[in-house]
Protein backbone atom coordinates (compact mmCIF):
# COMPACT_ATOMS: atom_id res chain seq x y z
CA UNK A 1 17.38 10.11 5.53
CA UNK A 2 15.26 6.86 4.64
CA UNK A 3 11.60 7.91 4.35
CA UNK A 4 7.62 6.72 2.90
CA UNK A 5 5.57 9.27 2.40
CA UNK A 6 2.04 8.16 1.22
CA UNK A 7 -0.69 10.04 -0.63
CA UNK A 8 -3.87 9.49 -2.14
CA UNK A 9 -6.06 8.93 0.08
CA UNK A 10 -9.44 10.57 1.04
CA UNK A 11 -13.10 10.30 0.92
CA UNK A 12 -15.12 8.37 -1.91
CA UNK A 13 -18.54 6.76 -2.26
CA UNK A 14 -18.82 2.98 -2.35
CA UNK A 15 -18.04 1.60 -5.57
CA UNK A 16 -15.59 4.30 -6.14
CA UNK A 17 -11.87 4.23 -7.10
CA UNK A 18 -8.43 6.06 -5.60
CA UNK A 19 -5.22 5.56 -6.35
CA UNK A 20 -2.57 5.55 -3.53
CA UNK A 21 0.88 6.38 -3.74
CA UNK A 22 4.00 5.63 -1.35
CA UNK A 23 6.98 7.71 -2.76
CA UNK A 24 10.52 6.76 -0.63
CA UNK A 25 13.68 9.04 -0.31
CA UNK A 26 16.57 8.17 1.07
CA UNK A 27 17.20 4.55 -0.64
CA UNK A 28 16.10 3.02 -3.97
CA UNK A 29 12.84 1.53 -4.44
CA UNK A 30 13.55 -1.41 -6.77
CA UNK A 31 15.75 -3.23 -4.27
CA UNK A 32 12.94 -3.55 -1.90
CA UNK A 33 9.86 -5.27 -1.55
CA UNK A 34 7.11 -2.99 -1.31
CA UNK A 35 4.03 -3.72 0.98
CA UNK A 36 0.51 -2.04 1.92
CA UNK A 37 -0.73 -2.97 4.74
CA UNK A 38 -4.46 -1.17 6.28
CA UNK A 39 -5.60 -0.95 9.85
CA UNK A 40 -9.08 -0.09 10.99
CA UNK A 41 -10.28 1.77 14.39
CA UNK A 42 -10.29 -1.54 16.74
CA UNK A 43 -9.08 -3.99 14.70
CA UNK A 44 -5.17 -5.67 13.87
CA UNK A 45 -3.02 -4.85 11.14
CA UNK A 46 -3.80 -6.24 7.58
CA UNK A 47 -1.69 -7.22 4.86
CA UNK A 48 -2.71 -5.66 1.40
CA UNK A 49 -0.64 -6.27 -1.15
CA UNK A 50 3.13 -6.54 -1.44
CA UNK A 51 5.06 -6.53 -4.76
CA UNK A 52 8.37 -8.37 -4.49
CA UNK A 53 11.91 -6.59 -5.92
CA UNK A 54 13.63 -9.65 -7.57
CA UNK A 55 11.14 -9.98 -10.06
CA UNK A 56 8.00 -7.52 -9.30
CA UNK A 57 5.74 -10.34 -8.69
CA UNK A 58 2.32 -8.79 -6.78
CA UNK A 59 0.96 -10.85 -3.92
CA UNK A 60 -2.02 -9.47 -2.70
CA UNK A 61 -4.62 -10.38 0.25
CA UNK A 62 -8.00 -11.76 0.11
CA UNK A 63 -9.79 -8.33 0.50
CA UNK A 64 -7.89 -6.81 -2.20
CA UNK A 65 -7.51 -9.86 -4.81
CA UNK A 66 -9.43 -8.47 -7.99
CA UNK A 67 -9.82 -4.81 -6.68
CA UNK A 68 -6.66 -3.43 -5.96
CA UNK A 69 -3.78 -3.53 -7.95
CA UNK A 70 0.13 -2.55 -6.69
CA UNK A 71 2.30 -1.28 -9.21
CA UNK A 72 5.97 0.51 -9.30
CA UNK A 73 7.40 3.49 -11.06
CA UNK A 74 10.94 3.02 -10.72
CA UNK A 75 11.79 6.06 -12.26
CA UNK A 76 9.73 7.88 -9.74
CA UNK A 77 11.04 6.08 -7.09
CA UNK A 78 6.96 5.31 -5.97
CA UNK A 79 4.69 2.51 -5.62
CA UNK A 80 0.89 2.79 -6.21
CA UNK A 81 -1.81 0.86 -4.92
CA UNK A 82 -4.94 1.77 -7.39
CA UNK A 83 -8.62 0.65 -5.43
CA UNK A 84 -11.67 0.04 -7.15
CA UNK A 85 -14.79 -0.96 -6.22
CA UNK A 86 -14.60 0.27 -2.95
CA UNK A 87 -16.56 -1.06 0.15
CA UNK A 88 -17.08 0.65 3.42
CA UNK A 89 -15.12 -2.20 5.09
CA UNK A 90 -12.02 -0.99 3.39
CA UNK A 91 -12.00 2.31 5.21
CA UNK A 92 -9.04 2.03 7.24
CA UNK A 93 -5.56 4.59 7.81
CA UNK A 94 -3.16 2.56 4.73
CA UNK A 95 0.48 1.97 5.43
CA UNK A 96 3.35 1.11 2.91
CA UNK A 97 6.72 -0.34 3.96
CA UNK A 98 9.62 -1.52 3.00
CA UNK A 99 11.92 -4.27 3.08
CA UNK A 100 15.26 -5.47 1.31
CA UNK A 101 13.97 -8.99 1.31
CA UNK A 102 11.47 -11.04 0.11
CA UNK A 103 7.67 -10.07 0.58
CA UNK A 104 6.83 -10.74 4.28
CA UNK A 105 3.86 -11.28 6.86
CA UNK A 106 5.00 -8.12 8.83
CA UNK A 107 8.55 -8.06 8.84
CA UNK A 108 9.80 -4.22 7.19
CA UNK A 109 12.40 -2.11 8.09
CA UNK A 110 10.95 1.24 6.84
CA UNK A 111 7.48 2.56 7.68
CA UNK A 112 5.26 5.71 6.02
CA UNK A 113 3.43 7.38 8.48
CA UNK A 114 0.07 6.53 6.85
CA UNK A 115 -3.02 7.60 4.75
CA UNK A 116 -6.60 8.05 5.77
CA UNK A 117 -9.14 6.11 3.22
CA UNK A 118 -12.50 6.75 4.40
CA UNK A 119 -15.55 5.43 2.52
CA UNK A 120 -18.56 6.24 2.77
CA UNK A 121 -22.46 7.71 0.98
């Protein structure tokens, strides 16, 4: 059975750090591209970061770019998304997915059922 399961996520004052993680069963990491995507009470679906398979490249949105960085633990089968710096704006419920192609605007075939990142003083 193809599954994401993320983990990670909580509550942290601004200008704090967490670490995500979005461990998969069921296939192998490494021959998918990896995204993160965030959604926030009343508002559409954002892009993250995505980290391609063919050569691990990281692509990451303008919110993230310089505070977040997506890396993979093949061995682990898991992709992390480490947060610093943390604003209240990035509260949102964080999503990875997965897709055997290239990194995409929205197009993934496998979906984690989400974690909470609230934060907050």
């Amino acid at each position: 059975q193809v599954q994401l399961v993320e983990s990670g996520g909580g509550l942290v004052q601004p200008g704090g750090s967490l670490r995500l993680s979005c461990a998969a069963s069921g296939f192998t990491l490494d021959d998918y591209a990896i995204a993160w995507f965030r959604q926030a009470p009343g508002k559409e679906r954002e892009g993250v970061s995505c980290m391609s398979s063919s050569d691990g490249s990281p692509y990451y949105g303008a919110s993230a770019k310089g505070r977040f960085t997506i890396s993979r633990d093949n061995a682990k089968n898991t992709v992390y998304l480490q947060m610093n710096s943390l604003k209240p704006e990035d509260t949102a419920v964080y999503y990875c997915a997965a897709t055997p192609s290239s990194c995409t605007p929205d197009a993934y075939d496998y979906w984690g059922q989400g974690t909470q990142v609230t934060v907050s003083s």
